[in-house]
N, C-alpha and C. Protein backbone atom coordinates (compact mmCIF):
# COMPACT_ATOMS: atom_id res chain seq x y z
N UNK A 1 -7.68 -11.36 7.08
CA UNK A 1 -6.29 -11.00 7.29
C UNK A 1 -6.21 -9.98 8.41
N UNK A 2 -5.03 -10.06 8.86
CA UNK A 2 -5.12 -9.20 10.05
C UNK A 2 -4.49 -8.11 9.59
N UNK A 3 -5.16 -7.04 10.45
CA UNK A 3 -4.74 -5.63 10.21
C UNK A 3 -2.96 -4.75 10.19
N UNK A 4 -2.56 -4.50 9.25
CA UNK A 4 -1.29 -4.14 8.85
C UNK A 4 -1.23 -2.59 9.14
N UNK A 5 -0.21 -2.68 9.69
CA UNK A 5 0.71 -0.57 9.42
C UNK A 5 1.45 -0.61 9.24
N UNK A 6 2.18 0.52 8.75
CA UNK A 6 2.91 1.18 8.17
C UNK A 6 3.50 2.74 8.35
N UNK A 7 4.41 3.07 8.72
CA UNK A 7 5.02 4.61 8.82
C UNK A 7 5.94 4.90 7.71
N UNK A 8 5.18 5.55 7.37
CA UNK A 8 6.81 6.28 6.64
C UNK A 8 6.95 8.11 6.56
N UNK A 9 8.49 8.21 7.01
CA UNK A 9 9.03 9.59 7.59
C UNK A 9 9.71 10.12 6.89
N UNK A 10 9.39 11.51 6.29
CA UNK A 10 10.47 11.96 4.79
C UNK A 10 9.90 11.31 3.59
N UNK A 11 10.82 11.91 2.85
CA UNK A 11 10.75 11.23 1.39
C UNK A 11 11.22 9.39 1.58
N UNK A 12 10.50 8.89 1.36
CA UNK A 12 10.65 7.01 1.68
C UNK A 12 9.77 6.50 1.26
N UNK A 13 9.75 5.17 1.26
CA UNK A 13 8.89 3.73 1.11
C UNK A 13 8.41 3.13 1.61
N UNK A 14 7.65 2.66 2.17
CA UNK A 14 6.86 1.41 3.43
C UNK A 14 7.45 0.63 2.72
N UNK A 15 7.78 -0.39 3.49
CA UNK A 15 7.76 -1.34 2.72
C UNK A 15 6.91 -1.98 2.28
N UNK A 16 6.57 -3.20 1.34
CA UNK A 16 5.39 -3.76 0.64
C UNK A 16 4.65 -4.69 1.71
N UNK A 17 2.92 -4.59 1.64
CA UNK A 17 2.45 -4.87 2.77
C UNK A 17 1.58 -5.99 1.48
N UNK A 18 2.10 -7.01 1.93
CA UNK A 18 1.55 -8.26 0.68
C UNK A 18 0.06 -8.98 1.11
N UNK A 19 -0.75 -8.71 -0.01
CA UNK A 19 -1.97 -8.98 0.03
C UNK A 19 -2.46 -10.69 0.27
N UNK A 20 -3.12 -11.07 0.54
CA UNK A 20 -4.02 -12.96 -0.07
C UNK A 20 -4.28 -12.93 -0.94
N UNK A 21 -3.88 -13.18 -1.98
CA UNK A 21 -4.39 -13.58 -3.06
C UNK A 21 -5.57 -14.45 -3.15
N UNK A 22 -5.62 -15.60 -2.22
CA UNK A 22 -6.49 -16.44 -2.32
C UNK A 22 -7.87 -16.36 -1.12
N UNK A 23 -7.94 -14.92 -0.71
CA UNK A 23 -8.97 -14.83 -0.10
C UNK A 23 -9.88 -13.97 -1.20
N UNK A 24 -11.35 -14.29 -1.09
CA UNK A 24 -12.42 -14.19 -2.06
C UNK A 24 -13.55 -13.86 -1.08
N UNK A 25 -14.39 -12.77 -1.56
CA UNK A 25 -13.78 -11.48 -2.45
C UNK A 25 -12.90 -11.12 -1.83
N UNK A 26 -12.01 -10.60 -2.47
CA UNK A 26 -10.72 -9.27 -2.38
C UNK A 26 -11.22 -8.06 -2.46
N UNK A 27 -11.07 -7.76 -1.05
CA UNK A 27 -11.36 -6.93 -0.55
C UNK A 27 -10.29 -6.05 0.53
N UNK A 28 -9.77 -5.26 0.00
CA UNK A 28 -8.72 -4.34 0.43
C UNK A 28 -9.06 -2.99 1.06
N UNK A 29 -9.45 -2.48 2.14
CA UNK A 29 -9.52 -0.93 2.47
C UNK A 29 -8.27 -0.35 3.33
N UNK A 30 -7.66 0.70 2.95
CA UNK A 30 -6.81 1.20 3.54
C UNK A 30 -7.13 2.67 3.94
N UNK A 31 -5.93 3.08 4.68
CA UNK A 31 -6.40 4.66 5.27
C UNK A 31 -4.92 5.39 5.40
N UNK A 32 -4.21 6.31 4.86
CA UNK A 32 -3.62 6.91 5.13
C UNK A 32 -3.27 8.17 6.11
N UNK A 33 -2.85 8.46 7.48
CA UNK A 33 -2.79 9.98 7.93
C UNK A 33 -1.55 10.27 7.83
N UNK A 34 -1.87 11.77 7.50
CA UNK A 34 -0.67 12.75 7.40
C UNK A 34 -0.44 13.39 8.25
N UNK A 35 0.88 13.54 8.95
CA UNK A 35 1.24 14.67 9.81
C UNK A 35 2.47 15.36 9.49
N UNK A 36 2.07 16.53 9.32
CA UNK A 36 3.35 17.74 9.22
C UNK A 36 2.63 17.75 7.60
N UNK A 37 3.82 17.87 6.65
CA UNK A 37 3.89 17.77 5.25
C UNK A 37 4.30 16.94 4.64
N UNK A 38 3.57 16.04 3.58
CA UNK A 38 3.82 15.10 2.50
C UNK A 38 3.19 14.81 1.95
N UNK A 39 4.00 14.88 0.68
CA UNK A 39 3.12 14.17 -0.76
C UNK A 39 3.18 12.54 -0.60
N UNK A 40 2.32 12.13 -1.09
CA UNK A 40 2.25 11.31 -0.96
C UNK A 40 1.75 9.97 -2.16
N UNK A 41 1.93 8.78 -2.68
CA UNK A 41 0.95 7.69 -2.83
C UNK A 41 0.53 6.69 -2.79
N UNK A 42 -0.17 6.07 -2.81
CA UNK A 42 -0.43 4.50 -2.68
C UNK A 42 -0.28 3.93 -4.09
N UNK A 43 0.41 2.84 -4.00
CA UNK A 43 0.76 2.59 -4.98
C UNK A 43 1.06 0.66 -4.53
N UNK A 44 0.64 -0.06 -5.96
CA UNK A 44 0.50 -1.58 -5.47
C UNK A 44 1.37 -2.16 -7.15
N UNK A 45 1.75 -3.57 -6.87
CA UNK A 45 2.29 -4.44 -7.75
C UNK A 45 1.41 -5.48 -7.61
N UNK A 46 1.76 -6.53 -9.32
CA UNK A 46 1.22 -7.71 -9.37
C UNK A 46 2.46 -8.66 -9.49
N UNK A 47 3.70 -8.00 -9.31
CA UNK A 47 4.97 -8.77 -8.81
C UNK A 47 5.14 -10.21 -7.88
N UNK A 48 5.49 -11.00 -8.52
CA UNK A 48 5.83 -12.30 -7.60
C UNK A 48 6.84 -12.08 -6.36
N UNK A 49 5.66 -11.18 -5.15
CA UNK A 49 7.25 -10.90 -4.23
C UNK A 49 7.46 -11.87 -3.36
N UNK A 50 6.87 -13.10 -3.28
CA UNK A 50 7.73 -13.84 -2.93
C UNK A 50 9.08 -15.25 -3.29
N UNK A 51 9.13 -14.42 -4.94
CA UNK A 51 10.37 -14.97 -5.82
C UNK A 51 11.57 -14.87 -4.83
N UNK A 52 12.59 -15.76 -5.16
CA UNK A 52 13.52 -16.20 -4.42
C UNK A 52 14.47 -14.41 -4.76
N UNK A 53 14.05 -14.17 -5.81
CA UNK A 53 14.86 -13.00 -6.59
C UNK A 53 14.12 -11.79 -6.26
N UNK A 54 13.24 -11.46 -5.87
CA UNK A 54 12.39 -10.50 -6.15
C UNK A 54 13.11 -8.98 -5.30
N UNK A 55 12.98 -8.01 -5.37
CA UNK A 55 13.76 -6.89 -4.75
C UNK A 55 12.68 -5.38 -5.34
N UNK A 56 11.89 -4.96 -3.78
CA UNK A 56 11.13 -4.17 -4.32
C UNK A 56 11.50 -2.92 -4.62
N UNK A 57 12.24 -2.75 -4.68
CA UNK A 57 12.90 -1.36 -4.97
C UNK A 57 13.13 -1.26 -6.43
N UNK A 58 13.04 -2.10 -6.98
CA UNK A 58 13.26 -2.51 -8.65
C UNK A 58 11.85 -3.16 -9.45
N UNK A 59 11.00 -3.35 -8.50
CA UNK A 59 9.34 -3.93 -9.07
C UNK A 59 9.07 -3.07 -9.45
N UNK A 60 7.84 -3.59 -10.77
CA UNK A 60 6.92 -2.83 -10.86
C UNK A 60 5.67 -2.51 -10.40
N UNK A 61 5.43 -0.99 -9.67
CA UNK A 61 4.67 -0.41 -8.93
C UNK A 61 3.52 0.40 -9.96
N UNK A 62 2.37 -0.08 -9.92
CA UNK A 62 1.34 1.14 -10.69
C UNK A 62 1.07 2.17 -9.34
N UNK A 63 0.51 3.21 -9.55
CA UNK A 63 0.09 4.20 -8.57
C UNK A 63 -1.66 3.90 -8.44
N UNK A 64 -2.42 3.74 -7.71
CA UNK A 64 -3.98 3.86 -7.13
C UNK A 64 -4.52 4.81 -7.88
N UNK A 65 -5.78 4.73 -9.05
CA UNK A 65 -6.04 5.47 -9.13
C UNK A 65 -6.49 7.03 -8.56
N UNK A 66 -6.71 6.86 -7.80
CA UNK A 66 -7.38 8.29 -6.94
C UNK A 66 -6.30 9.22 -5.91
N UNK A 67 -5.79 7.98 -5.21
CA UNK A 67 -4.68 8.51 -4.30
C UNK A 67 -3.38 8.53 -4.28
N UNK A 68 -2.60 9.67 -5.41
CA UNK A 68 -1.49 9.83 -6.12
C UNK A 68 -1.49 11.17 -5.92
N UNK A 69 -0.13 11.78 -5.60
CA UNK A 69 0.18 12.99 -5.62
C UNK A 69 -0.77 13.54 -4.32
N UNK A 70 -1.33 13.18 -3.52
CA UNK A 70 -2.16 13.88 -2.11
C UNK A 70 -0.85 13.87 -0.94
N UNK A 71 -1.72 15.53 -0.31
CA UNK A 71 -0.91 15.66 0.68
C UNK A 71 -1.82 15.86 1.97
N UNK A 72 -2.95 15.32 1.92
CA UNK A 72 -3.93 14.93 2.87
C UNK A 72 -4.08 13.65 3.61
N UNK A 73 -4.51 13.69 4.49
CA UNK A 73 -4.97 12.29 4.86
C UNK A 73 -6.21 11.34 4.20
N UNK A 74 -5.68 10.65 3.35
CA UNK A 74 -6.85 9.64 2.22
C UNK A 74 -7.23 8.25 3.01
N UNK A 75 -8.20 7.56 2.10
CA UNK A 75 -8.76 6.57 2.56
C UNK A 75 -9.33 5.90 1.04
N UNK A 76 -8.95 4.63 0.84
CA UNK A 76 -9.34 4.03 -0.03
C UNK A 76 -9.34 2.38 -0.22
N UNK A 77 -10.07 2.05 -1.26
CA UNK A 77 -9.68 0.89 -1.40
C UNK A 77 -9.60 -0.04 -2.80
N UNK A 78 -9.00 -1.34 -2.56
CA UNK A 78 -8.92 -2.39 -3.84
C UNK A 78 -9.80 -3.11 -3.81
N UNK A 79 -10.79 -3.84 -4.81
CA UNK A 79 -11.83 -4.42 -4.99
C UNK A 79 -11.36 -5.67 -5.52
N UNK A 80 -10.07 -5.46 -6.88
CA UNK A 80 -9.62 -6.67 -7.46
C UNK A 80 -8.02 -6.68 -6.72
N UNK A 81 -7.47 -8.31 -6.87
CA UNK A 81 -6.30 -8.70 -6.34
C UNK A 81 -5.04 -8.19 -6.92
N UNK A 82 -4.23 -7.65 -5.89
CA UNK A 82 -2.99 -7.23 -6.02
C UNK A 82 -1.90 -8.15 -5.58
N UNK A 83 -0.97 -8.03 -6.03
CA UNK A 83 0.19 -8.53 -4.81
C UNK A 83 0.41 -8.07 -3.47
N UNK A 84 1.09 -6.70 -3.37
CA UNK A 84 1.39 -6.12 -2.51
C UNK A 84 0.88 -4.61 -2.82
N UNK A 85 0.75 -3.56 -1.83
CA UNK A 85 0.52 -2.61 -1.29
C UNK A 85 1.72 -1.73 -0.85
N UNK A 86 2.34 -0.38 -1.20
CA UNK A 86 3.00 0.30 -0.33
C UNK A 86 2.58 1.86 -0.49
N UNK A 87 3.12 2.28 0.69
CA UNK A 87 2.69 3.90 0.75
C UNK A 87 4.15 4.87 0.32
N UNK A 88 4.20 5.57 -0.35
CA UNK A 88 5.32 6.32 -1.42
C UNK A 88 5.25 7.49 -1.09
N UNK A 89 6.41 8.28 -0.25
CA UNK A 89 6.07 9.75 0.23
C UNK A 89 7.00 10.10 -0.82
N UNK A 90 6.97 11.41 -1.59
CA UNK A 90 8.18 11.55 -2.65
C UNK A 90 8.20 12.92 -2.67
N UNK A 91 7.37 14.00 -1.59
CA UNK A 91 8.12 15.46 -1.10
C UNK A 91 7.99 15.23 0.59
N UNK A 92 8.32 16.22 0.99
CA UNK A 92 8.11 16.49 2.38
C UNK A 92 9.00 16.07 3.45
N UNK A 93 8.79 16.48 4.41
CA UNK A 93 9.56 16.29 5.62
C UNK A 93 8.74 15.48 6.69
N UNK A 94 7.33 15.54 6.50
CA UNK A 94 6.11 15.23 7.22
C UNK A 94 6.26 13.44 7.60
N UNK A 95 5.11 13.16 7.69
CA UNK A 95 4.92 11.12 7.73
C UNK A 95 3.58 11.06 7.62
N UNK A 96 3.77 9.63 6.91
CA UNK A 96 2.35 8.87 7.02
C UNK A 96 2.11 7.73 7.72
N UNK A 97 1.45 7.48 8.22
CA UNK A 97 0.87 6.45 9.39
C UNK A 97 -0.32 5.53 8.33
N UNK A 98 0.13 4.36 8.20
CA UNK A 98 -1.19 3.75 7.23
C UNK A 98 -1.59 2.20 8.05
N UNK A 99 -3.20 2.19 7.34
CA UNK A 99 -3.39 1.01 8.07
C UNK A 99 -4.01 0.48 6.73
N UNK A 100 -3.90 -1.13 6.47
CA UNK A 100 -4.75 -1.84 5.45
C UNK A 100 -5.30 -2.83 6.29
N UNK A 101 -6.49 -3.21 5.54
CA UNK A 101 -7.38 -4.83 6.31
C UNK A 101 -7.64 -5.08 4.94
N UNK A 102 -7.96 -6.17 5.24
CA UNK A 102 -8.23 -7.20 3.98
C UNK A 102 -9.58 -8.32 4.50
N UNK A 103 -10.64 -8.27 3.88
CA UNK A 103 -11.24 -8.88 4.26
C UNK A 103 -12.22 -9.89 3.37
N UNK A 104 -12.60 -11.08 3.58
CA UNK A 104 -13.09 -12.14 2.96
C UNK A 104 -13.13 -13.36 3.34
N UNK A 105 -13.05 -14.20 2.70
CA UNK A 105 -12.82 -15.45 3.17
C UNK A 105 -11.91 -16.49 2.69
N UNK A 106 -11.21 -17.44 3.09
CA UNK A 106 -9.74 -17.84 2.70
C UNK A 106 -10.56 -18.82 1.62
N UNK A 107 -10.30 -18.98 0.71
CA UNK A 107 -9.82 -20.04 -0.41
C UNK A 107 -8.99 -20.98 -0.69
N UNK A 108 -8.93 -21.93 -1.88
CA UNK A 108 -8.51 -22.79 -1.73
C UNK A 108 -8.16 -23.15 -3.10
């Protein structure tokens, strides 16, 4: 998969950066930087977002284990399959700049 970013400025949402499901292994690494001030987290769904209905502002989002509540620049990753991916600033005035890759091989 090709390499994805993401900004988000203030308290906001990336929007959802939707994974392959059907690439094997699932393999997800991402990287967050911070500039100025913000809390921050990564946070992913197993939401059908591409339902005719679907509206992410109303999904359900779990938070990453590790990288929740940081106001650093993190780096992490998913091993098992998600739907989608977004980055969740919820203090600050600051931004985050994120990048995900996904890497494996496509399936079938």
């Amino acid at each position: 998969m090709r390499r994805q970013t993401a900004k988000v400025v203030g308290v906001a949402v990336s929007p959802p950066i939707v994974m392959d499901t059907y690439i094997s292994p699932f393999n997800v690494g991402f990287g967050a930087v911070v500039t100025g001030t913000a809390t921050y987290s990564v946070q992913h769904t197993f939401d059908d977002v591409f339902a005719s209905t679907y509206v992410a502002a109303s999904g359900n989002w779990f938070n990453h284990p590790t990288v929740v509540g940081v106001s650093t620049t993190q780096d992490g990753n998913y091993a098992f399959p998600v739907a989608a991916i977004r980055f969740n600033i919820t203090a600050g005035t600051g931004s985050v700049d994120a990048v995900v890759i996904q890497s494996g091989v496509v399936g079938g």
